[in-house]
C-alpha atoms as a PDB file:
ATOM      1  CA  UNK A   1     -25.341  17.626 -42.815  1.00  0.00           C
ATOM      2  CA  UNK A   2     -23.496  17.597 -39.397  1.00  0.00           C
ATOM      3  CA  UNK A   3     -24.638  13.451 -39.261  1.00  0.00           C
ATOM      4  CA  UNK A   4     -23.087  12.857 -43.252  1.00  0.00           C
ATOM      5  CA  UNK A   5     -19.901  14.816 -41.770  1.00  0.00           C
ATOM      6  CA  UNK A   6     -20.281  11.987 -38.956  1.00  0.00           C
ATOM      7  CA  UNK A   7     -20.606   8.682 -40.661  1.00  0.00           C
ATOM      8  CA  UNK A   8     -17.692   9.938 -43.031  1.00  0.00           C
ATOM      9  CA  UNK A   9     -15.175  10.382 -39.963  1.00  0.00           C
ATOM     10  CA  UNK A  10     -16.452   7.120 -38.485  1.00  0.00           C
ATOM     11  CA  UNK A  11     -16.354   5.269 -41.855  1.00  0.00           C
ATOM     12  CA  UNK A  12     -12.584   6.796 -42.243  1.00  0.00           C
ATOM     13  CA  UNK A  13     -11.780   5.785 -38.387  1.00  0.00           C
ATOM     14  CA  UNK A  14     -13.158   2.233 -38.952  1.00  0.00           C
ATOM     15  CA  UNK A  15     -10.691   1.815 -42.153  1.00  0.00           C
ATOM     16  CA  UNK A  16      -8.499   2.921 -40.384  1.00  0.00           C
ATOM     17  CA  UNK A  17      -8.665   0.755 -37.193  1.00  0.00           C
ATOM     18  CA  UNK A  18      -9.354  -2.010 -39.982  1.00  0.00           C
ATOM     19  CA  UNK A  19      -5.900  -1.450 -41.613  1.00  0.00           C
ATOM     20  CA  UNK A  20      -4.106  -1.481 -38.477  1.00  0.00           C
ATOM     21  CA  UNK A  21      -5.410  -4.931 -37.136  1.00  0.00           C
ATOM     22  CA  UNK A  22      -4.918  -6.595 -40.357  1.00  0.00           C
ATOM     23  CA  UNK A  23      -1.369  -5.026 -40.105  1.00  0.00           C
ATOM     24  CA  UNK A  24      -1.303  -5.981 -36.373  1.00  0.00           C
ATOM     25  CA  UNK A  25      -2.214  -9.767 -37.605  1.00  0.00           C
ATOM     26  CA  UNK A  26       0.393  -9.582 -40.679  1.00  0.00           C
ATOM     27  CA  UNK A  27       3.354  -8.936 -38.033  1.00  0.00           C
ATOM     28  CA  UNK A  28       2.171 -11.579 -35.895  1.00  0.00           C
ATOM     29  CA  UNK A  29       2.017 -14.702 -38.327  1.00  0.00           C
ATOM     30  CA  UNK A  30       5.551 -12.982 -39.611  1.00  0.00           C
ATOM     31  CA  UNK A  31       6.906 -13.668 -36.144  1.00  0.00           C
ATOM     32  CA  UNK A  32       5.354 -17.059 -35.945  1.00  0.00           C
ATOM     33  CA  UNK A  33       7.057 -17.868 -39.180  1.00  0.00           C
ATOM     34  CA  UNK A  34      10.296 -16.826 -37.967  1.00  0.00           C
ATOM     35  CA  UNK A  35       9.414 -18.905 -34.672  1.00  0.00           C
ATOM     36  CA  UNK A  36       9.498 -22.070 -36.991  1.00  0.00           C
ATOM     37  CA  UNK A  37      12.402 -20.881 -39.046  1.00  0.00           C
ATOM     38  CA  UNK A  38      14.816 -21.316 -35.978  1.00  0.00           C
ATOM     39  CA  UNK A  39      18.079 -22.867 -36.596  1.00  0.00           C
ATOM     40  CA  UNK A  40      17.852 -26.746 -36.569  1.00  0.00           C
ATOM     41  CA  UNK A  41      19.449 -27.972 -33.094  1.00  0.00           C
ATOM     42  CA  UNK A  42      22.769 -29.277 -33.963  1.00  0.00           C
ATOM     43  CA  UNK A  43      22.954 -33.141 -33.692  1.00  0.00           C
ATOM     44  CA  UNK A  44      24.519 -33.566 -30.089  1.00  0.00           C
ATOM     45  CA  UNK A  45      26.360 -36.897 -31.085  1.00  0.00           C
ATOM     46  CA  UNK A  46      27.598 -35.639 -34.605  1.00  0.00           C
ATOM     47  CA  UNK A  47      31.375 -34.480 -34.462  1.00  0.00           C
ATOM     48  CA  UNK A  48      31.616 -31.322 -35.747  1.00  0.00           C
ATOM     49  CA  UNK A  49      33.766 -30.427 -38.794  1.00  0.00           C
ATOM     50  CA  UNK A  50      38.042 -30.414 -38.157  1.00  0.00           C
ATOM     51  CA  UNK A  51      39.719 -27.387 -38.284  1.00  0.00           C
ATOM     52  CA  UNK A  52      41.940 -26.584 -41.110  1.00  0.00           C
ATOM     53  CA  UNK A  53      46.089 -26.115 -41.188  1.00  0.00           C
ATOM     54  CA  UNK A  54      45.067 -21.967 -41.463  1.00  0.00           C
ATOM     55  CA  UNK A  55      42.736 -22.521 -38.181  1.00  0.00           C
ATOM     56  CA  UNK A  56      45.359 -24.234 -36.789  1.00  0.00           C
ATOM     57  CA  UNK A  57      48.022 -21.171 -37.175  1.00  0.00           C
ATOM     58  CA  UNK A  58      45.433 -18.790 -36.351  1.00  0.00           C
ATOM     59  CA  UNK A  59      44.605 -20.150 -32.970  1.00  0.00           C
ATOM     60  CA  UNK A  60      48.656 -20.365 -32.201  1.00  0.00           C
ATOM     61  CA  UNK A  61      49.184 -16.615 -33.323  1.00  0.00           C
ATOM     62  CA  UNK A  62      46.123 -14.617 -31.799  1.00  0.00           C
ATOM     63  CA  UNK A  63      46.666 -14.944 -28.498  1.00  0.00           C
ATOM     64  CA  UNK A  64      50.298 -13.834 -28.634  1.00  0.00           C
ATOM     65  CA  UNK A  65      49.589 -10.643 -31.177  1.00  0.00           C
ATOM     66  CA  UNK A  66      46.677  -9.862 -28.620  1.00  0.00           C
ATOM     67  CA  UNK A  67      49.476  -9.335 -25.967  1.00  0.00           C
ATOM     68  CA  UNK A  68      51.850  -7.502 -28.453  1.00  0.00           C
ATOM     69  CA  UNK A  69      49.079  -5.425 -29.441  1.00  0.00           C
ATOM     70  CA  UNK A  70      46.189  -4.734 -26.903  1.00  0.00           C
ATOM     71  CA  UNK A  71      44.629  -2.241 -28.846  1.00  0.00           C
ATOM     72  CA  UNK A  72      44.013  -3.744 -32.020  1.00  0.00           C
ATOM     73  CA  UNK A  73      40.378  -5.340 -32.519  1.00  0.00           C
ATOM     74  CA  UNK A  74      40.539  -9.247 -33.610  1.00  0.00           C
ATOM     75  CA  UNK A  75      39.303  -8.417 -37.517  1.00  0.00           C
ATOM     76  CA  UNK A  76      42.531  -6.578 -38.392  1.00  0.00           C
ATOM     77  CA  UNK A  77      44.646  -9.121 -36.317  1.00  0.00           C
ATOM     78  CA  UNK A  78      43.070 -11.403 -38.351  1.00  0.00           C
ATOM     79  CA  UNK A  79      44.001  -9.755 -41.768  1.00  0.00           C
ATOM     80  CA  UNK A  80      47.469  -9.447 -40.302  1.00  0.00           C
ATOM     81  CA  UNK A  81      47.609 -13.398 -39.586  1.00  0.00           C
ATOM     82  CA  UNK A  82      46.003 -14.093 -43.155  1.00  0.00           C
ATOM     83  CA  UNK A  83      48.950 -12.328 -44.736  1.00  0.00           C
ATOM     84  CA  UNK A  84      51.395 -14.014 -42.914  1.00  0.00           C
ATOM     85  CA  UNK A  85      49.642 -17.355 -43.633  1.00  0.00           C
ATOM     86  CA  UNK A  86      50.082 -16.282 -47.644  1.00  0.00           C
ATOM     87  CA  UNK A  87      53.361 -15.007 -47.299  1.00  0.00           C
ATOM     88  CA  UNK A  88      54.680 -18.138 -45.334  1.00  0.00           C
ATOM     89  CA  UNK A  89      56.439 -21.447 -47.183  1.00  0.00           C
ATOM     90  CA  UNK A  90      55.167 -24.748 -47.580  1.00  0.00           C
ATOM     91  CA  UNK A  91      58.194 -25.679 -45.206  1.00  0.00           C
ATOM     92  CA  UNK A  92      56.784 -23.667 -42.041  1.00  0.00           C
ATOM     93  CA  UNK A  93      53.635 -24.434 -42.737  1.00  0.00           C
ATOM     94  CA  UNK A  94      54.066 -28.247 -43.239  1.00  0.00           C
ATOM     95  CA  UNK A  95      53.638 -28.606 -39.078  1.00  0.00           C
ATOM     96  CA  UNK A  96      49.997 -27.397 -39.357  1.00  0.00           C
ATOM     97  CA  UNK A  97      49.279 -29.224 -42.254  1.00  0.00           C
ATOM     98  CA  UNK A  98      49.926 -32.091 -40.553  1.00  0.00           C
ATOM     99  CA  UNK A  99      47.692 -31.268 -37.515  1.00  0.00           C
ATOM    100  CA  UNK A 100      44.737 -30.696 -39.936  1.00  0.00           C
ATOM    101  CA  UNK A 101      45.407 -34.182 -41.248  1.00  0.00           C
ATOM    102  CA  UNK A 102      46.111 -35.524 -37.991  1.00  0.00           C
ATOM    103  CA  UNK A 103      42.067 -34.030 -37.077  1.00  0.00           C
ATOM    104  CA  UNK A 104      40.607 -34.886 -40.294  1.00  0.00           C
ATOM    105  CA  UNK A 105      41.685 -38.588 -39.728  1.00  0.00           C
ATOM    106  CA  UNK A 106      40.024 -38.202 -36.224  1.00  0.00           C
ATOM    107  CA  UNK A 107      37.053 -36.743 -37.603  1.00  0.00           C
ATOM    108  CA  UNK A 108      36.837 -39.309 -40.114  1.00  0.00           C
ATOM    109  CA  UNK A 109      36.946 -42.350 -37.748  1.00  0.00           C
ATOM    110  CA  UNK A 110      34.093 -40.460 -35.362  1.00  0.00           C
ATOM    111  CA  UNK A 111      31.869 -40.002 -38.460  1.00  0.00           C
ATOM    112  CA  UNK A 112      31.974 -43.370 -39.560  1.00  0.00           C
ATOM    113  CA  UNK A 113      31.133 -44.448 -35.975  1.00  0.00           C
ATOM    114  CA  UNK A 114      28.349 -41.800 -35.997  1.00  0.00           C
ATOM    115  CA  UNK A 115      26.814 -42.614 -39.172  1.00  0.00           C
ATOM    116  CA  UNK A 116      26.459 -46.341 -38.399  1.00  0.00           C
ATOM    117  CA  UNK A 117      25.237 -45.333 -34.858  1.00  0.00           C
ATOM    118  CA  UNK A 118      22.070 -43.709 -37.277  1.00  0.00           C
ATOM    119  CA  UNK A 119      18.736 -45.687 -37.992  1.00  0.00           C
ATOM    120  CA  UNK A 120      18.824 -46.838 -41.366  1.00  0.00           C
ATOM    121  CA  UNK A 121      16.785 -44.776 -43.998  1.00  0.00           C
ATOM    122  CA  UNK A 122      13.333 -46.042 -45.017  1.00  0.00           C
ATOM    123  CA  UNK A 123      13.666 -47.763 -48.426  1.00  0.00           C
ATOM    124  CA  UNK A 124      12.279 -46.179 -51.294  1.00  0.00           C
ATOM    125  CA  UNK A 125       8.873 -47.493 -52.613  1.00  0.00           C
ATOM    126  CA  UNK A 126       8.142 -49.221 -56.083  1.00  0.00           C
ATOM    127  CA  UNK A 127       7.425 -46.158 -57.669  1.00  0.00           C
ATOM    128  CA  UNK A 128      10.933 -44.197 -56.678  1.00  0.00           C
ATOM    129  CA  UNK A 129      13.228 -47.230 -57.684  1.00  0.00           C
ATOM    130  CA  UNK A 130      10.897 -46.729 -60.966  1.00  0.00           C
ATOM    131  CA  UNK A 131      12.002 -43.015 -60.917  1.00  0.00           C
ATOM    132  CA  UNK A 132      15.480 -43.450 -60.403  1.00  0.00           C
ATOM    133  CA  UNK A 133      15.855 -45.781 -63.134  1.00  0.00           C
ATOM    134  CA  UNK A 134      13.971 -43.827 -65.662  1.00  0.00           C
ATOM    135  CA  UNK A 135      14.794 -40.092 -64.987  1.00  0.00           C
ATOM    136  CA  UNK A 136      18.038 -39.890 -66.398  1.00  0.00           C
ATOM    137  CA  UNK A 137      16.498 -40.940 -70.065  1.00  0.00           C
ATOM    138  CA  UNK A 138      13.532 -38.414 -69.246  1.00  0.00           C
ATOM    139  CA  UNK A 139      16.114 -35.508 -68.919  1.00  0.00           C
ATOM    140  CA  UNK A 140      18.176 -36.729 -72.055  1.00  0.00           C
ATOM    141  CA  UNK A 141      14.937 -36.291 -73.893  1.00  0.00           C
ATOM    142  CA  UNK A 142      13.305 -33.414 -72.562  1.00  0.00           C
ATOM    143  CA  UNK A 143      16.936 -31.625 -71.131  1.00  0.00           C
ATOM    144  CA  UNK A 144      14.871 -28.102 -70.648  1.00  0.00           C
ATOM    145  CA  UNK A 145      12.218 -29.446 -68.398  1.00  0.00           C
ATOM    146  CA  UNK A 146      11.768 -28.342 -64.917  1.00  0.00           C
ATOM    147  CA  UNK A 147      11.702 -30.749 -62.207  1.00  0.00           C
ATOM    148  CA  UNK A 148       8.160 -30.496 -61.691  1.00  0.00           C
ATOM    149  CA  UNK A 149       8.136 -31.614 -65.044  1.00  0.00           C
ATOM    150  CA  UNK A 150       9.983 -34.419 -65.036  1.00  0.00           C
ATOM    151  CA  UNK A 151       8.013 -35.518 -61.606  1.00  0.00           C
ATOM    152  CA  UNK A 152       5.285 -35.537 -63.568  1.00  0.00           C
ATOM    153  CA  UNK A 153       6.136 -36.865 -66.861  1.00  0.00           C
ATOM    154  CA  UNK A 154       7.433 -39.955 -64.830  1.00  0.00           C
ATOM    155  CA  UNK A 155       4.297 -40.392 -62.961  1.00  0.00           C
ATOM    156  CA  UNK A 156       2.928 -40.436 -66.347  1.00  0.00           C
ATOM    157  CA  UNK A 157       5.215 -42.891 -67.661  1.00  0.00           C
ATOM    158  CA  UNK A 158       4.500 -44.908 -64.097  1.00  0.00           C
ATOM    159  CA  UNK A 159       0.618 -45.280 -64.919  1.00  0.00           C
ATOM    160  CA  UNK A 160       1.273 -46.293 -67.862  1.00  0.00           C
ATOM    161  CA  UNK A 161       3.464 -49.069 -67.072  1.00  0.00           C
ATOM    162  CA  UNK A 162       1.901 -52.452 -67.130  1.00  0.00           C
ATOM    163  CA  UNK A 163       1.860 -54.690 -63.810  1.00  0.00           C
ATOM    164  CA  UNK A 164       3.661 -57.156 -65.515  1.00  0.00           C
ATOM    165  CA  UNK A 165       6.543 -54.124 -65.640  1.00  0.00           C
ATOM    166  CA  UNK A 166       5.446 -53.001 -62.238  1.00  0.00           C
ATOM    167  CA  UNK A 167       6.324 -56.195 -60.563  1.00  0.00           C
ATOM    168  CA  UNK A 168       9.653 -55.684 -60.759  1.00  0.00           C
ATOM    169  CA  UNK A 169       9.767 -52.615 -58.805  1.00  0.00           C
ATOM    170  CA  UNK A 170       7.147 -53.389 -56.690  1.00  0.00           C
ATOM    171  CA  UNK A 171       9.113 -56.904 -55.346  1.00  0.00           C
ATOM    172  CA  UNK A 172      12.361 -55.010 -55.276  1.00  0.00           C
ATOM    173  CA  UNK A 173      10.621 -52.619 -53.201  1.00  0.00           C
ATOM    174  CA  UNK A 174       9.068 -55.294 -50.552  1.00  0.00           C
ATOM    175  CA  UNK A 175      13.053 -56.808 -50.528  1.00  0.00           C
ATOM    176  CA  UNK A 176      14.086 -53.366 -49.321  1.00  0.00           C
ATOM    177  CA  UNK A 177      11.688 -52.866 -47.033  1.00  0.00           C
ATOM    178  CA  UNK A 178      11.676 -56.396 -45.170  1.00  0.00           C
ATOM    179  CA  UNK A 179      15.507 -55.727 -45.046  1.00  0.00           C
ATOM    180  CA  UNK A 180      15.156 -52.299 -43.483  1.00  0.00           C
ATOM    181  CA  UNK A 181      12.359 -54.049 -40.611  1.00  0.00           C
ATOM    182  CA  UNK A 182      15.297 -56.445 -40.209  1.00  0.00           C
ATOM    183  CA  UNK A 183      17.224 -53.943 -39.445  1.00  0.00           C
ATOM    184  CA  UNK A 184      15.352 -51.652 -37.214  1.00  0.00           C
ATOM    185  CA  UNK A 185      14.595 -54.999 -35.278  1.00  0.00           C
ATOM    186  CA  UNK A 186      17.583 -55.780 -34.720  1.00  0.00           C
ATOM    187  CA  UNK A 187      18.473 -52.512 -33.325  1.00  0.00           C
ATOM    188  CA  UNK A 188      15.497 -52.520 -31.470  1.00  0.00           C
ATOM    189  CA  UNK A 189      16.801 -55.712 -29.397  1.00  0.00           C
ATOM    190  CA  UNK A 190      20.672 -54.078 -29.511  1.00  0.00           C
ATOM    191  CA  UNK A 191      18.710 -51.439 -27.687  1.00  0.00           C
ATOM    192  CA  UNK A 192      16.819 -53.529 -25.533  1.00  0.00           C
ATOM    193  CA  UNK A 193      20.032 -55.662 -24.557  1.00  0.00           C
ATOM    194  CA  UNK A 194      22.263 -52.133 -24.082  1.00  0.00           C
ATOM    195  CA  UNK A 195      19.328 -50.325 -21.454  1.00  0.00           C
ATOM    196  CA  UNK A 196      18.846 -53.696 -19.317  1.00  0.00           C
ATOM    197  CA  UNK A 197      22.513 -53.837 -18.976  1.00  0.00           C
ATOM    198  CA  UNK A 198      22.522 -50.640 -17.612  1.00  0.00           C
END
């Protein structure tokens, strides 16, 4: 009787100890899904958003309220400067709208540079151009399909396509593509030219 009594406890500890790694385990892959799930790095050369005319009156007023009031904690300074941003005219607030457009011109110059500073993007293939042709007429006749749906009705439609039809898709596609290896050559040799310089 004792040994029944045994193997029970030892069949109960076992579950037991079996519940815990598999909880053990759980927690782990949750951490190493977080691990992946860290913020992207910012792009170091992309310039970062401009501030707007109320960012620009915030910045002038906090540090002087700080030294009126030295108690206060920033949130209800900030409430404070958010009324007095509503209350104020368009007049005394025209100086900070122009700084904002003053730094959104700026930002818009060092975008542009950034962007063409980027690789170009891979051209699509045949069967995308196809897509992007043909979905809009896919939603207009099926409006309450899901886009898995429509992914796959136009795959569908795709196979079904003769070559003759293909072709045209299919050459546009090799255009874009020898234009993009253009491209990415001649940055290559920009590249090239720029680091023996250096």
């Amino acid at each position: 009787m004792k040994e029944k009594e045994k193997d029970k406890v030892k069949k109960a500890k076992d579950k037991v100890e079996l519940q815990k790694a598999k909880e053990k385990e759980s927690m782990a892959k949750a951490k190493e899904k977080e691990k992946g799930k860290k913020k992207k790095k910012d792009d170091d050369g992309k310039p970062s958003r401009p501030p707007s005319a109320y960012t620009f009156y915030f910045s002038s007023r906090i540090a002087e309220l700080r030294k009126q009031k030295p108690d206060s904690d920033v949130p209800s300074l900030a409430k404070q400067i958010g009324k007095e941003w509503n209350d104020m005219t368009d007049g005394n607030k025209r100086q900070f709208n122009k700084k904002a457009e003053e730094a959104r011109k700026d930002y818009d110059e060092r975008m542009e540079t950034y962007q063409k500073s980027l690789p170009p993007k891979k051209p699509a293939s045949s069967f995308m151009l196809f897509s992007g042709e043909v979905r809009q007429s896919v939603l207009k006749q099926n409006p309450k399909l899901s886009a898995t749906d429509v992914a796959k009705a136009l795959g569908q439609q795709w196979k079904q396509l003769t070559p003759q039809k293909k072709k045209r898709f299919e050459d546009k596609a090799v255009q874009l593509r020898e234009q993009w290896q253009k491209e990415m050559e001649k940055r290559a040799k920009k590249a090239d030219k720029a680091e023996k310089a250096q």
